[in-house]
Protein backbone atom coordinates (compact mmCIF):
# COMPACT_ATOMS: atom_id res chain seq x y z
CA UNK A 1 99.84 122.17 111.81
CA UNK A 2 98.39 119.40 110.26
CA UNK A 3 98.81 118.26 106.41
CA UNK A 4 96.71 116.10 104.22
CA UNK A 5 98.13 114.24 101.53
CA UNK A 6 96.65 112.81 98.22
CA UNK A 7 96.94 111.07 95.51
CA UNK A 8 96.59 112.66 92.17
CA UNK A 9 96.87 113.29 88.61
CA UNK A 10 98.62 115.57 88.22
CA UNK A 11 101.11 115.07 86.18
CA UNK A 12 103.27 117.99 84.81
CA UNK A 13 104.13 121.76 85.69
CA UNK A 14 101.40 122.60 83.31
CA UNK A 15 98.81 120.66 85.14
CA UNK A 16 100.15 122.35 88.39
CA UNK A 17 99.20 125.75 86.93
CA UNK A 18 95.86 125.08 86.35
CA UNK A 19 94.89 123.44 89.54
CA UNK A 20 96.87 126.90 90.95
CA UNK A 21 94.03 128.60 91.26
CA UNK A 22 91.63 126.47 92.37
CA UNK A 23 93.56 125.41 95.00
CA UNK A 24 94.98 128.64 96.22
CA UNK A 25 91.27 129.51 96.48
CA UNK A 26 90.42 126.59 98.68
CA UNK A 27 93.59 126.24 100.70
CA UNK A 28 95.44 129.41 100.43
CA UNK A 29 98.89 130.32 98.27
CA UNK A 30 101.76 128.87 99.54
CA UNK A 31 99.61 126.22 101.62
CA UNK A 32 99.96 123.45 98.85
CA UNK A 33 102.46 121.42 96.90
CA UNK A 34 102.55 118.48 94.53
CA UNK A 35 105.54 116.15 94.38
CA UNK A 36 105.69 115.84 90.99
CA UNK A 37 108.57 113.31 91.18
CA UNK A 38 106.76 110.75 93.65
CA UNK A 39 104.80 107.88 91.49
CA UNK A 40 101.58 108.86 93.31
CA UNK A 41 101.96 112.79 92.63
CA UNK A 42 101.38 113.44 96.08
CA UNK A 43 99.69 116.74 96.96
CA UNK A 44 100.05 118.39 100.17
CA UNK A 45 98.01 120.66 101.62
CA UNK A 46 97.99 122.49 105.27
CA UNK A 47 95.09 121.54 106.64
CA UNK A 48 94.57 125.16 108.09
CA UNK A 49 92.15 126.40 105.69
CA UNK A 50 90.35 123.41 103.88
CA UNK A 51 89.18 119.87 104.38
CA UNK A 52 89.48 116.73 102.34
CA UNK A 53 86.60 116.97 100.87
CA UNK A 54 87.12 120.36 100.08
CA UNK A 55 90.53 119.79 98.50
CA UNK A 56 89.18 116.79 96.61
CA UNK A 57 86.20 119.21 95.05
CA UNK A 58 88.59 122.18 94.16
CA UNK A 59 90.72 119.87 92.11
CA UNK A 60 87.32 118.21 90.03
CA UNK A 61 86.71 121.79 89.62
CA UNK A 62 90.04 121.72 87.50
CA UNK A 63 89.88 118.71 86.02
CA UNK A 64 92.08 116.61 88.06
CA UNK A 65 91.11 113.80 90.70
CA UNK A 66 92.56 112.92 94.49
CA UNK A 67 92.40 110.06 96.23
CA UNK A 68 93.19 110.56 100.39
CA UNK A 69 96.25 108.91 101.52
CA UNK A 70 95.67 107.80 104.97
């Protein structure tokens, strides 16, 4: 299984929600998280489902940006 990680900003549980649905769309429920206590709000994603590029579109959908962290 292999994750990709970005940089975001996303900042708050409020932000999380609306990203929620873009993202479950792209990546599947339960397929993401944000550490919302890491400096970088890191976003994970299993890579199952969607590429970077695909992650990094869903979230401009929402409003948000990510930068890969390689």
């Amino acid at each position: 299984m292999n994750t990709l990680k970005f940089k975001t900003n996303i900042k708050c549980t409020g932000c999380e929600a609306k990203v929620k649905p873009f993202l479950d769309e792209t990546a599947g429920e339960d397929n993401w998280e944000v550490d919302l206590q890491s400096p970088e709000k890191t976003l994970s994603v299993i890579a199952d489902k969607a590429t970077e590029a695909q992650v990094v579109d869903a979230l401009k959908k929402a409003g948000y940006t990510a930068e890969p962290v390689k």
